[in-house]
N, C-alpha and C. Protein backbone atom coordinates (compact mmCIF):
# COMPACT_ATOMS: atom_id res chain seq x y z
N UNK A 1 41.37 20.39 52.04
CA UNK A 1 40.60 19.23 51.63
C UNK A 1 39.15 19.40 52.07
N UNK A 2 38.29 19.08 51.26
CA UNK A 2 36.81 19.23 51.72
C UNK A 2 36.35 17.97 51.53
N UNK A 3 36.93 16.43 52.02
CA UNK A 3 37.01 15.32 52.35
C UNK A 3 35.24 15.61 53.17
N UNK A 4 33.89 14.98 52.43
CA UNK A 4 32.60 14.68 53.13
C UNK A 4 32.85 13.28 54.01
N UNK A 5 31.89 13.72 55.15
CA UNK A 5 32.37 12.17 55.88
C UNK A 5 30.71 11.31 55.11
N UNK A 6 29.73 11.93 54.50
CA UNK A 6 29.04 11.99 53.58
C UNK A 6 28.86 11.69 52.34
N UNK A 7 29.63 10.89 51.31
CA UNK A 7 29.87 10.87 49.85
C UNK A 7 29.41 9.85 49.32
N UNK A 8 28.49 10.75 48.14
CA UNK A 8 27.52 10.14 47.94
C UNK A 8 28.12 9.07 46.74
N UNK A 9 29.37 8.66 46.60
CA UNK A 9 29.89 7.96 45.74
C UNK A 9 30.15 6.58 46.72
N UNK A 10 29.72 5.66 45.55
CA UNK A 10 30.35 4.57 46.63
C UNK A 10 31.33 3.56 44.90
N UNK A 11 32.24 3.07 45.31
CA UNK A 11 33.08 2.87 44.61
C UNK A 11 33.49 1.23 44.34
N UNK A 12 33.52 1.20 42.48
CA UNK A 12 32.76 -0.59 42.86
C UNK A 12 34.68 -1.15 42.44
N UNK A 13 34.44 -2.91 42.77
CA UNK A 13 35.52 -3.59 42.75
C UNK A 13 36.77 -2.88 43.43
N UNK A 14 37.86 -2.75 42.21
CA UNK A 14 38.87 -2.71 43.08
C UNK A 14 38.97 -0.87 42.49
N UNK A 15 37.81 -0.30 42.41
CA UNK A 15 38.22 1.16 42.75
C UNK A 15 38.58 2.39 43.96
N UNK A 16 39.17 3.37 43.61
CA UNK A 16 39.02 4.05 44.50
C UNK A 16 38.64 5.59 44.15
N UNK A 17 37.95 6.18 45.19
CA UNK A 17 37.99 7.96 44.79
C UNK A 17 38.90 8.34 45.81
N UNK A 18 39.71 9.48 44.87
CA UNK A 18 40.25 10.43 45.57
C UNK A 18 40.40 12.01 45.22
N UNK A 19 40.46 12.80 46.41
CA UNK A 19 40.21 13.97 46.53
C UNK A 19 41.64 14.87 45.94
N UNK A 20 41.86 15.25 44.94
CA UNK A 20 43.25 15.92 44.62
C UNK A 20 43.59 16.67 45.89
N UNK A 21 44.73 16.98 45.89
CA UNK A 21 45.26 17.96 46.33
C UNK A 21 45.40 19.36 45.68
N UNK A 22 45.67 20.76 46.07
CA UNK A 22 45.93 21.55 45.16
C UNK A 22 47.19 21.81 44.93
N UNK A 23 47.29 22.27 44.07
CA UNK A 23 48.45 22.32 43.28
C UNK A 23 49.48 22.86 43.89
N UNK A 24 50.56 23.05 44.10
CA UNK A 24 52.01 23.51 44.29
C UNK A 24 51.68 25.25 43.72
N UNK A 25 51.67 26.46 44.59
CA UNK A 25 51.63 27.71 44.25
C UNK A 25 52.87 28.53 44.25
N UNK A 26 54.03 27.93 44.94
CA UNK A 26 55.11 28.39 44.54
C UNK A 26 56.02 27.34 44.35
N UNK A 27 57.35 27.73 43.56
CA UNK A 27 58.44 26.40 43.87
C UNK A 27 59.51 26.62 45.04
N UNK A 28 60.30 25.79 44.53
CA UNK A 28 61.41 25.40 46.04
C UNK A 28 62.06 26.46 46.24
N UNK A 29 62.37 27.56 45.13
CA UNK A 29 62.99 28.79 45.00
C UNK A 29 62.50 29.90 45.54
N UNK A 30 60.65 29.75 45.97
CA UNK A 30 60.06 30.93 46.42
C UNK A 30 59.43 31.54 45.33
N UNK A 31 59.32 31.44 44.39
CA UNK A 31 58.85 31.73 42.76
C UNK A 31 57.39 31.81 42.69
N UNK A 32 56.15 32.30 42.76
CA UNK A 32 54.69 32.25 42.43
C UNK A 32 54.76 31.66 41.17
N UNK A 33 53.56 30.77 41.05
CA UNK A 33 53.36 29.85 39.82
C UNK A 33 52.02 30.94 39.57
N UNK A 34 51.65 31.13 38.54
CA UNK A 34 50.18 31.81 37.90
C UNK A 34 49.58 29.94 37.54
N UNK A 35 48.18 30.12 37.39
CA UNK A 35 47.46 29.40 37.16
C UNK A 35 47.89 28.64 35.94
N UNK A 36 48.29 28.96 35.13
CA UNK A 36 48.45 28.35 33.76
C UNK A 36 50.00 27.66 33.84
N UNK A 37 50.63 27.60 34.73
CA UNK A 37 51.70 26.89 35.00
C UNK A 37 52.03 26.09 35.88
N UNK A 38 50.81 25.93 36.47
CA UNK A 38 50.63 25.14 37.62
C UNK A 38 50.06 23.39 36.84
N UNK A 39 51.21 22.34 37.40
CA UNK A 39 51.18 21.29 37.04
C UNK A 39 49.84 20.48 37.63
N UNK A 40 48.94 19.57 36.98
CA UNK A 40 48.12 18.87 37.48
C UNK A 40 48.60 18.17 38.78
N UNK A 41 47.62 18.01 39.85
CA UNK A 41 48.06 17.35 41.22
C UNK A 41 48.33 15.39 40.88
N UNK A 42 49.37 15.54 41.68
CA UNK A 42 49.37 13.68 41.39
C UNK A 42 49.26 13.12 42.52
N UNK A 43 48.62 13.87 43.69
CA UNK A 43 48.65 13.43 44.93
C UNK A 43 47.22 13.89 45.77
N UNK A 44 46.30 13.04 46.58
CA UNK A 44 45.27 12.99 47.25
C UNK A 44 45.03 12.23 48.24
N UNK A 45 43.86 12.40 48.98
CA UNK A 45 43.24 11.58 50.00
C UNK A 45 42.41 10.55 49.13
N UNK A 46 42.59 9.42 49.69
CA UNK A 46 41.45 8.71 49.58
C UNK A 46 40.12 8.81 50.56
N UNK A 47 38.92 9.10 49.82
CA UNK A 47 37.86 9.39 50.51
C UNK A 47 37.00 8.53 50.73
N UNK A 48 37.21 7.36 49.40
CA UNK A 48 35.84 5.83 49.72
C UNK A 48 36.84 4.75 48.91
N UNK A 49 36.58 3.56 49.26
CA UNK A 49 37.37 2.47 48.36
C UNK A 49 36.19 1.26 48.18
N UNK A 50 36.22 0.68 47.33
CA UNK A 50 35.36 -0.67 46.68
C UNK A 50 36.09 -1.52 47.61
N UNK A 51 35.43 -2.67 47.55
CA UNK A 51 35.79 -3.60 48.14
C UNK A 51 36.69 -4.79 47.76
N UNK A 52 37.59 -4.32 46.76
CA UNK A 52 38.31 -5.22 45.92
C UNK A 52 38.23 -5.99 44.80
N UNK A 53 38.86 -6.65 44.04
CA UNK A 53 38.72 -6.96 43.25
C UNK A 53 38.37 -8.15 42.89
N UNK A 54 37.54 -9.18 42.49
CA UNK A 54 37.04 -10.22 42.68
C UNK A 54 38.30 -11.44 41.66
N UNK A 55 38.91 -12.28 43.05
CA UNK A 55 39.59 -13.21 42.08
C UNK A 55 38.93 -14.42 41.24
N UNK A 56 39.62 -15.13 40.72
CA UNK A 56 39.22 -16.36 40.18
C UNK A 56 38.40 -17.35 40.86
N UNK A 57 38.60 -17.32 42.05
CA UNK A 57 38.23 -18.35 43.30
C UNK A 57 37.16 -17.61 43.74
N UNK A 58 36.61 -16.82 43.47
CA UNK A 58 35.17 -15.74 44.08
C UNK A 58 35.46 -15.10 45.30
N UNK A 59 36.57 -15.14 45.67
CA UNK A 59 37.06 -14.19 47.09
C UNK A 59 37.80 -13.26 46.18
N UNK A 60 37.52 -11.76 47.08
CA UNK A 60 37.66 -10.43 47.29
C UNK A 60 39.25 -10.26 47.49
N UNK A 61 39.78 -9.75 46.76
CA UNK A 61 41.52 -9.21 47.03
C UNK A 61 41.58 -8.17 47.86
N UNK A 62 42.24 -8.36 48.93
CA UNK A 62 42.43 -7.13 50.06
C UNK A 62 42.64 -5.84 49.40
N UNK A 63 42.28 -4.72 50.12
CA UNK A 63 42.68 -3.86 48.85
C UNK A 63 44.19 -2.73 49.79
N UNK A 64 44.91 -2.30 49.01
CA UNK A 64 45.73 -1.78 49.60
C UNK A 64 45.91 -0.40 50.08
N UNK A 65 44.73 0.64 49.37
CA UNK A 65 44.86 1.85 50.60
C UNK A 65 43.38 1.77 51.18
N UNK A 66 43.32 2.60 52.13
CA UNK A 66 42.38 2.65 52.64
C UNK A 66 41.71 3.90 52.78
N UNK A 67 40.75 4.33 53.24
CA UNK A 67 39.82 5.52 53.54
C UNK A 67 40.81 6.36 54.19
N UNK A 68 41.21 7.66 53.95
CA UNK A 68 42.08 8.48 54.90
C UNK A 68 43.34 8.37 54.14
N UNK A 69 43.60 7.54 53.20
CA UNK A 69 45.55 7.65 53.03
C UNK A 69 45.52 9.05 51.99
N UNK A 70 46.62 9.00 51.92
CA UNK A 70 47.96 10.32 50.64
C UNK A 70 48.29 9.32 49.72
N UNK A 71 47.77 9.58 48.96
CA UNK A 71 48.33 8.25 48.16
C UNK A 71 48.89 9.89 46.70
N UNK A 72 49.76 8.92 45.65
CA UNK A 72 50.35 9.58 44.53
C UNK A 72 49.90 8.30 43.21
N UNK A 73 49.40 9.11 42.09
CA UNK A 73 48.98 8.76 41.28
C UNK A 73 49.39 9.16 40.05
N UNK A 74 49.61 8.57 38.69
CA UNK A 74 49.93 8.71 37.58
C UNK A 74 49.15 10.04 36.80
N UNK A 75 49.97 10.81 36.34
CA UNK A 75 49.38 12.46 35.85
C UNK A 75 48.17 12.28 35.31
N UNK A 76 47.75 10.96 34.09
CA UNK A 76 47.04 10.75 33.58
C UNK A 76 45.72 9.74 33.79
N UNK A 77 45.91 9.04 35.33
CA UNK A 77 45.65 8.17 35.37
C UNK A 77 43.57 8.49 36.08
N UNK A 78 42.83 7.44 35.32
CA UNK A 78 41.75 7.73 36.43
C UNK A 78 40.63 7.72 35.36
N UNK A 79 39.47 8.82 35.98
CA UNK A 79 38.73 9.95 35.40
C UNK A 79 38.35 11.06 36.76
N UNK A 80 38.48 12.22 35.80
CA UNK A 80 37.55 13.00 36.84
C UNK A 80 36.05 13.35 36.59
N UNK A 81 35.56 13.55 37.77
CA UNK A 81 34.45 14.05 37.91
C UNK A 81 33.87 14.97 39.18
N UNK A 82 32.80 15.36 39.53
CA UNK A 82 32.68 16.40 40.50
C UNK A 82 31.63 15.86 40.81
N UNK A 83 30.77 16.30 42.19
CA UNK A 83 30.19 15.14 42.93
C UNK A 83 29.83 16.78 43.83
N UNK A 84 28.57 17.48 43.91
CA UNK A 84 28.68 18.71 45.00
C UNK A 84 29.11 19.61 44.86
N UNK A 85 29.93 20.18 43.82
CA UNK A 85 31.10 21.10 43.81
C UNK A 85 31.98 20.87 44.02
N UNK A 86 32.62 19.38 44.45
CA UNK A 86 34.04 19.33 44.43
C UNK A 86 34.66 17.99 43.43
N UNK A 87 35.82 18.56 43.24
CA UNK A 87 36.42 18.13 41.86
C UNK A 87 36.61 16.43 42.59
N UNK A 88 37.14 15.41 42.21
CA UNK A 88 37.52 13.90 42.90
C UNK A 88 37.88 12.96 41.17
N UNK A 89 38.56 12.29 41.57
CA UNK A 89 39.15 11.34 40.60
C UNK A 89 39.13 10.18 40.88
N UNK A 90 38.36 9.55 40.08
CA UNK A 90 38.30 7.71 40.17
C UNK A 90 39.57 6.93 39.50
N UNK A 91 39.90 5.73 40.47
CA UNK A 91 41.11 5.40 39.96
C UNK A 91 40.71 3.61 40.27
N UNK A 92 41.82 3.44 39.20
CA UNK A 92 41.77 1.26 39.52
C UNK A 92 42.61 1.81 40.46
N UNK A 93 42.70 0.63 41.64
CA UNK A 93 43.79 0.79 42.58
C UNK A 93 45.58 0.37 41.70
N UNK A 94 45.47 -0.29 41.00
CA UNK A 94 46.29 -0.38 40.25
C UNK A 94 47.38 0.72 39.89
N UNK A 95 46.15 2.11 39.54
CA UNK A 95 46.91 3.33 38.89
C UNK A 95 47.67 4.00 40.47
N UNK A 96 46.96 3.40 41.37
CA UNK A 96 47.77 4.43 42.41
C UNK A 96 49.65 3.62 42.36
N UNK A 97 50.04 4.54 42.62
CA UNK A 97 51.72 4.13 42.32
C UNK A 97 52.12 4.18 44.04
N UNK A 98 52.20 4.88 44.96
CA UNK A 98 52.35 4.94 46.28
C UNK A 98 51.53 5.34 47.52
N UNK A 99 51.86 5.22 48.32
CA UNK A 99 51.09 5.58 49.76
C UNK A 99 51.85 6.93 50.45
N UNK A 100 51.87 7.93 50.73
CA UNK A 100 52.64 8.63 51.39
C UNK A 100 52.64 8.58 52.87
N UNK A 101 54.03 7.38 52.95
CA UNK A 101 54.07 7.54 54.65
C UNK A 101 54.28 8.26 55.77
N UNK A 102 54.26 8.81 56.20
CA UNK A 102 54.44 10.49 56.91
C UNK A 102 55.05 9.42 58.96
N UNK A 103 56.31 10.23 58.75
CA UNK A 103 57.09 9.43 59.77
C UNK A 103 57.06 10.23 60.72
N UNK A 104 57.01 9.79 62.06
CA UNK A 104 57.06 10.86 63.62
C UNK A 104 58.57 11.28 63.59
């Protein structure tokens, strides 16, 4: 991850950027994937988040990940763009589908 503590993105309402992960280079079998068979990542850091989404009542909806999570996201979901040389994907918080909780 080349996560800037630096980024020059700042991310409005209820968006978020996140940093892909790379891709899966072998499978569960031990198998090398070549480039052209390697599935798009559906999983990243979040690197910056907006400040929510503005309700009806003019207060801010908490937002649910935060700076630092693993979150998993829909194959299609977002846009990308690059920011420095590194690749990052804007998402409604909406499109994120989970948090990856990582247990002691």
């Amino acid at each position: 991850m080349n996560a800037k503590k630096n980024l020059n993105l700042k991310p409005l309402e209820d968006r978020v950027v996140v940093e892909p992960m790379e891709a899966e280079e072998m499978t569960a079998g031990g198998l090398y994937l070549p480039d052209a068979a390697k599935e798009k990542p559906q999983r990243g850091i979040v690197v910056a988040a907006g400040c929510g989404r503005l309700l009806d009542n003019g207060e801010r909806a908490a937002m649910n990940v935060a700076v630092g999570d693993e979150v998993i996201y829909g194959k299609y979901s977002g846009s990308d763009v690059e920011v420095d040389g590194v690749q990052y994907k804007i998402l409604r918080e909406s499109d994120v589908l989970a948090k990856v909780v990582k247990t002691a």
